[in-house]
C-alpha atoms as a PDB file:
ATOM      1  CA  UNK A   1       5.598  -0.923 -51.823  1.00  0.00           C
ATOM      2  CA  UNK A   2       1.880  -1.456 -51.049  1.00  0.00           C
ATOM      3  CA  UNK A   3       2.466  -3.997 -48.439  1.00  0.00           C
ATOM      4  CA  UNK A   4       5.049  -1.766 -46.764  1.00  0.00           C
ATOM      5  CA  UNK A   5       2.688   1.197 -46.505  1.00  0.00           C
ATOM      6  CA  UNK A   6      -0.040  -1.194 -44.969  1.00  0.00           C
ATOM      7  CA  UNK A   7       2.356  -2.537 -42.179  1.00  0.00           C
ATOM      8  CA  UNK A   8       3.886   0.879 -41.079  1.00  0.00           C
ATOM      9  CA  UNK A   9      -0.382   1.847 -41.158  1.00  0.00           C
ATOM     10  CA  UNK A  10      -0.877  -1.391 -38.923  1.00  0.00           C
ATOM     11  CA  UNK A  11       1.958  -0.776 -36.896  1.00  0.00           C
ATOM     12  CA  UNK A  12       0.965   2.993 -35.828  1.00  0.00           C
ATOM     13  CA  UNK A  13      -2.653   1.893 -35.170  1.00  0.00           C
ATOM     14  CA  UNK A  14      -1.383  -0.588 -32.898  1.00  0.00           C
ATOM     15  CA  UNK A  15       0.809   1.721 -30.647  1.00  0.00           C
ATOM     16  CA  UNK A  16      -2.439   4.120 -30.764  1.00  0.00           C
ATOM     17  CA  UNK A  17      -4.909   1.526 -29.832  1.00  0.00           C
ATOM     18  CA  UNK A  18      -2.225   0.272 -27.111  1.00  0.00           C
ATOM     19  CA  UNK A  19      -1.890   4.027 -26.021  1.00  0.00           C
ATOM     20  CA  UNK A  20      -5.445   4.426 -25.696  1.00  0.00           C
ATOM     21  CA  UNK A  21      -5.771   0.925 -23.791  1.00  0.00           C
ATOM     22  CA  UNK A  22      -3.303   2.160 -21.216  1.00  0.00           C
ATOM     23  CA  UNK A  23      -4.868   5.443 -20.372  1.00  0.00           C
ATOM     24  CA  UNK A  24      -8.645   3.675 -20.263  1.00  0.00           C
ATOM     25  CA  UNK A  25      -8.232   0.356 -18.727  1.00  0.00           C
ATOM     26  CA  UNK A  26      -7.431   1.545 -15.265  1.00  0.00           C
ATOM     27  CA  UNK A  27     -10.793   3.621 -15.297  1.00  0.00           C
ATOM     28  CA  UNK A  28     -12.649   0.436 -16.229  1.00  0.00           C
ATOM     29  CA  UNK A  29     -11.345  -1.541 -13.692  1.00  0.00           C
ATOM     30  CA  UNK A  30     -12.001   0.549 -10.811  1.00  0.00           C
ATOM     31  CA  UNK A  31      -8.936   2.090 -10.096  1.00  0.00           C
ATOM     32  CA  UNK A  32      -7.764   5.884  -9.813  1.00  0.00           C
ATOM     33  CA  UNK A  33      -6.472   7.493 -13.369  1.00  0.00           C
ATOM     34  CA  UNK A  34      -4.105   9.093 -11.440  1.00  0.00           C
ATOM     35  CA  UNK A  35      -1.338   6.357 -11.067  1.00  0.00           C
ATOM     36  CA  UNK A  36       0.938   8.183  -8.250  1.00  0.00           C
ATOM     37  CA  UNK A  37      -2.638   8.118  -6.080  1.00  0.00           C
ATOM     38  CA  UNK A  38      -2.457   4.287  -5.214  1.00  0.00           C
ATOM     39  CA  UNK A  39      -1.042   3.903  -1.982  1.00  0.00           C
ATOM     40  CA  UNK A  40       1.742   2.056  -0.675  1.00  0.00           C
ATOM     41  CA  UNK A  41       2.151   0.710   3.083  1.00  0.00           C
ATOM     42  CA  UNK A  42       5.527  -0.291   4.197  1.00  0.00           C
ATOM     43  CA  UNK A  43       6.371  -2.013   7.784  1.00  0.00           C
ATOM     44  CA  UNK A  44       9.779  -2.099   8.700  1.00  0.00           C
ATOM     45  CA  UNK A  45      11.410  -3.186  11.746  1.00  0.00           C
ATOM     46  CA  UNK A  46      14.852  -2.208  13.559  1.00  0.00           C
ATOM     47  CA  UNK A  47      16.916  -3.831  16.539  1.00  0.00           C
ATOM     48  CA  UNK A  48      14.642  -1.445  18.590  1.00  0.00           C
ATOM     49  CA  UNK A  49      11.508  -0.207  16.373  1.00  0.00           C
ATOM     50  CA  UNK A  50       8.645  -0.649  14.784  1.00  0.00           C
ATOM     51  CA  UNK A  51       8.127   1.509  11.291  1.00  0.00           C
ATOM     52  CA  UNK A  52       4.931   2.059   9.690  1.00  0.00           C
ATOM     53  CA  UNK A  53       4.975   3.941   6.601  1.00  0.00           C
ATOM     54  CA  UNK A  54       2.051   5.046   4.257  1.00  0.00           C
ATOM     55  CA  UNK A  55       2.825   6.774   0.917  1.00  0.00           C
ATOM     56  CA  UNK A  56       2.310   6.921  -2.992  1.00  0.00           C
ATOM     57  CA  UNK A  57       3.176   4.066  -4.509  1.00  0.00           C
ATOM     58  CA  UNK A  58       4.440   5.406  -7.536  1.00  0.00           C
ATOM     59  CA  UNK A  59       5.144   9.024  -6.739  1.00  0.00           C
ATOM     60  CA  UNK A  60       4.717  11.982  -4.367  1.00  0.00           C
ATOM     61  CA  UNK A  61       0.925  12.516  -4.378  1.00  0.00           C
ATOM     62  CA  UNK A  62      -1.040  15.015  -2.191  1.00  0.00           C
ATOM     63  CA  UNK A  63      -3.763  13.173  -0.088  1.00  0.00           C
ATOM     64  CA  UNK A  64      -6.546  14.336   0.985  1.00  0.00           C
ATOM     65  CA  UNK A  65      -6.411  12.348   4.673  1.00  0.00           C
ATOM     66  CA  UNK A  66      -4.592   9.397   5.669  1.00  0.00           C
ATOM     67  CA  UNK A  67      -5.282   7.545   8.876  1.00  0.00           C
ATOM     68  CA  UNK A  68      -3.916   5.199  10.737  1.00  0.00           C
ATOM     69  CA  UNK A  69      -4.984   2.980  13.721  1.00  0.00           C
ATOM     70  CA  UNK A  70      -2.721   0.389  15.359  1.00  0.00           C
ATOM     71  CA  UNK A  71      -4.124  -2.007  18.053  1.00  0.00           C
ATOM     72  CA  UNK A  72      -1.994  -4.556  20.192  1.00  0.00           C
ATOM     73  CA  UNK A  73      -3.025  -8.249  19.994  1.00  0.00           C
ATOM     74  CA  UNK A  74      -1.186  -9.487  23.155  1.00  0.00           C
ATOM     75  CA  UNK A  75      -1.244  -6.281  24.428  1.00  0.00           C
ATOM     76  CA  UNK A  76      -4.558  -5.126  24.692  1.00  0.00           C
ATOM     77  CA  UNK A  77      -3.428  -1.589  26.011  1.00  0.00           C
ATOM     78  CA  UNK A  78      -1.725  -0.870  23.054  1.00  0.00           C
ATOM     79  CA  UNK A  79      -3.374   1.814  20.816  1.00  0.00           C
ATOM     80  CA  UNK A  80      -1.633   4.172  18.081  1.00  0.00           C
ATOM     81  CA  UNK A  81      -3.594   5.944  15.838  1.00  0.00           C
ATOM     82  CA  UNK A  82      -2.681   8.943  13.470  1.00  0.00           C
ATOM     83  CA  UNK A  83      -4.151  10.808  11.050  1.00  0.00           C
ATOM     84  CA  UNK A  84      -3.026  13.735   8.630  1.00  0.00           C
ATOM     85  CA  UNK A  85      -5.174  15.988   5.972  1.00  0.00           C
ATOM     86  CA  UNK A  86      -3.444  17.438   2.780  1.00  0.00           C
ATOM     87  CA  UNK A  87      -0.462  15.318   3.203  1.00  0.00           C
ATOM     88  CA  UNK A  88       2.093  13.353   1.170  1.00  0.00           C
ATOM     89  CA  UNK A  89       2.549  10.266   3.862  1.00  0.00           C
ATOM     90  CA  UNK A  90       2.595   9.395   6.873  1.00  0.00           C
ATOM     91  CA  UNK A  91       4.983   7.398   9.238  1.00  0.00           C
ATOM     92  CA  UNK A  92       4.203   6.438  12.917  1.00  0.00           C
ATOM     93  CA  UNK A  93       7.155   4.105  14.980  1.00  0.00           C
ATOM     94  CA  UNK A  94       7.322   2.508  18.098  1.00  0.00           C
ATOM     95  CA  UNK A  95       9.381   0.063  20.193  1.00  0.00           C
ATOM     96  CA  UNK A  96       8.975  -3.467  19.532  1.00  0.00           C
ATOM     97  CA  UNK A  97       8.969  -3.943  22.869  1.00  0.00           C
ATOM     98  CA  UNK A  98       5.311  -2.428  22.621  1.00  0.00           C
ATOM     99  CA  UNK A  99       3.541  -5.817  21.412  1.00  0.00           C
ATOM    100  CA  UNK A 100       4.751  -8.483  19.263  1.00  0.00           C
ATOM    101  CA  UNK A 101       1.301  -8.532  17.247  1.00  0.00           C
ATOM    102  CA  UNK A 102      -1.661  -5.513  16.200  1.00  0.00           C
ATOM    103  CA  UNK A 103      -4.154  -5.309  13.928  1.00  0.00           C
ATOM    104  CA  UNK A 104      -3.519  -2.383  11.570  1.00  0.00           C
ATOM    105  CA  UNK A 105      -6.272  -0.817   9.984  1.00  0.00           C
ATOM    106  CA  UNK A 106      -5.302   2.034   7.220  1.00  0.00           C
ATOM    107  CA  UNK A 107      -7.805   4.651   5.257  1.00  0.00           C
ATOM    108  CA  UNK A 108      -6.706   6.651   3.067  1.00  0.00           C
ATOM    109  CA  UNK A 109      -9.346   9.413   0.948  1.00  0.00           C
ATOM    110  CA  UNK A 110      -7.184  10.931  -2.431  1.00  0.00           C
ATOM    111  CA  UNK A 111      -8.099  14.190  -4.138  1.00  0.00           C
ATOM    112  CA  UNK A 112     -10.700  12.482  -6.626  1.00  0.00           C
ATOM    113  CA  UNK A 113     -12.577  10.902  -3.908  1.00  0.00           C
ATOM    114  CA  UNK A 114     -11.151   7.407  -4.298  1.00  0.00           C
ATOM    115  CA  UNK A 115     -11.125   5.643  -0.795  1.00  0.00           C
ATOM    116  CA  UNK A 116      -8.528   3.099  -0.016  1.00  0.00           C
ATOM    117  CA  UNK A 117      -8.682   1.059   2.579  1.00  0.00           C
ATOM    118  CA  UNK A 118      -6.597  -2.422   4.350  1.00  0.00           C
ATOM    119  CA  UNK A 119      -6.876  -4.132   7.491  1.00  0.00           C
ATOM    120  CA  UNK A 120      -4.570  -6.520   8.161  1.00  0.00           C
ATOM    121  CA  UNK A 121      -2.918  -8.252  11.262  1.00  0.00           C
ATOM    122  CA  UNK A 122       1.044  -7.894  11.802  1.00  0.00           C
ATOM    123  CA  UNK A 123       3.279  -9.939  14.059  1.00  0.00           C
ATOM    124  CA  UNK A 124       6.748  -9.153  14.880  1.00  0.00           C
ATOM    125  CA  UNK A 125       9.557 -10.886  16.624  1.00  0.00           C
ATOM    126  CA  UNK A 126      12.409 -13.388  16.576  1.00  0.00           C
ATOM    127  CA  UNK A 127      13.109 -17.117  16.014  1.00  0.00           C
ATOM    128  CA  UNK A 128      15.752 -19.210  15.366  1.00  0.00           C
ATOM    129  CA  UNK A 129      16.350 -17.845  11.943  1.00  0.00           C
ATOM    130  CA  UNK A 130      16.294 -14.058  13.126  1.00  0.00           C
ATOM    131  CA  UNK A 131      14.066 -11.338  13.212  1.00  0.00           C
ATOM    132  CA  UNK A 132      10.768 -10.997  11.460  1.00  0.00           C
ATOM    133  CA  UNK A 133       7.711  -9.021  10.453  1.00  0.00           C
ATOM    134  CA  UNK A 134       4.400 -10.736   8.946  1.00  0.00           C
ATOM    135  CA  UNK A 135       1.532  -9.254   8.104  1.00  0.00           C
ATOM    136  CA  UNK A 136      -1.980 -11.186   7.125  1.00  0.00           C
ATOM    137  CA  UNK A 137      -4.223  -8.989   5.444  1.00  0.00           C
ATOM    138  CA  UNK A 138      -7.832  -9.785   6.691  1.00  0.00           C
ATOM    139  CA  UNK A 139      -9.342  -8.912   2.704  1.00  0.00           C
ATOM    140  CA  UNK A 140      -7.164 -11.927   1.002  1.00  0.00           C
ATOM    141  CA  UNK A 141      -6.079 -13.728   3.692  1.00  0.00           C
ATOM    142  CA  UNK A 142      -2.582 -13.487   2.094  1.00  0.00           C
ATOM    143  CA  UNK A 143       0.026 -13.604   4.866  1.00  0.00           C
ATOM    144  CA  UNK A 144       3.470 -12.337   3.764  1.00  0.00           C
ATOM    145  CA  UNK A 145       6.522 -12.685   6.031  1.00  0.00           C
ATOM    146  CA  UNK A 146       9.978 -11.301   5.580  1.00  0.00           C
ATOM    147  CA  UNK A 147      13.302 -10.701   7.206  1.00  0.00           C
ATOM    148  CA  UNK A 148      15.709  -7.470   7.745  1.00  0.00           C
ATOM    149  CA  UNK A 149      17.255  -5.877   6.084  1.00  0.00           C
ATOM    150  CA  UNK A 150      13.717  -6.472   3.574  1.00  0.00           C
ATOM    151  CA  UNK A 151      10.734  -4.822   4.749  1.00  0.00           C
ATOM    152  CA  UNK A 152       7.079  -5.509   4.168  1.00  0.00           C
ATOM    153  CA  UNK A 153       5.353  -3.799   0.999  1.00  0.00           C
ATOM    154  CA  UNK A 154       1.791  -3.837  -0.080  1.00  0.00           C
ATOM    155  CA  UNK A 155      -0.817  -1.289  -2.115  1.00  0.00           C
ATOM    156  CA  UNK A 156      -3.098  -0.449  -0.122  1.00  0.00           C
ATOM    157  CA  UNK A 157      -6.303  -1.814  -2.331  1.00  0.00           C
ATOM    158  CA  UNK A 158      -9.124   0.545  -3.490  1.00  0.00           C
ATOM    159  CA  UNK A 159     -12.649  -0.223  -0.762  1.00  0.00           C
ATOM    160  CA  UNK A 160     -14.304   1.296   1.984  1.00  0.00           C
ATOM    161  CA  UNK A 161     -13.286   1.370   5.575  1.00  0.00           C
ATOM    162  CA  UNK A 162     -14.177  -1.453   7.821  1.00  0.00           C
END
């Protein structure tokens, strides 16, 4: 009966310590306490467009600014930047036909005072296995390619612009 008491003990401290793990590890390691404030970027691409879309990665949250700057690679005249203050995402698009490759640079500011930030290069375009969109991100060096109907998907990492 002893031994019974003393597991159902062990077992409840466990799911508390756990608990408490959960809610305090996040803090530790840098990141927001706020889960629905990481940021998510998504780049999509269409027969005719380009989609850029920055939101929460988890939920709805309310940011405090989110900006966006797109420059073209082969297309040196291309510029598209945005920006937005007490806002839930934002989305730009633009015809592929615009460039094939830009350098994306995204900064986002949420209500704690958490900056996120990602610069990255994208390429879009076609070979012989269809259309597709890459994106090397210039922190990691990670490049990531993938094919419609998929899109590209990435949190947008906790740092300061630049």
């Amino acid at each position: 009966m002893d031994r019974e008491v003393i597991k159902a003990g062990v077992m409840v401290g466990v799911v508390a310590a756990l608990l408490v793990l959960t809610i305090v590890t996040p803090g530790l390691m840098g990141r927001p306490t706020v889960l629905s404030a990481i940021p998510a970027l998504i780049i999509g691409i269409t027969e005719s467009r380009v989609v850029v879309d920055l939101h929460g990665a988890v939920d709805h949250y309310l940011y405090k600014s989110i900006s966006l700057t797109l420059h073209g690679e082969d297309n040196a005249s291309f510029r598209l930047d945005a920006a937005d203050y007490e806002t839930y995402d934002l989305q730009v698009n633009f015809s592929r036909a615009a460039t094939r490759a830009f350098d994306l640079s995204v900064v986002i500011a949420d209500r704690q005072g958490t900056t996120f930030a990602l610069n990255g290069t994208v390429f879009q375009g076609k070979d012989g296995s269809g259309d597709f969109v890459s994106m090397t991100d210039r922190g990691t060096y990670r490049t990531v390619l993938v094919r419609p109907p998929a899109d590209f998907r990435a949190l947008v990492p906790r740092g300061e612009p630049g």
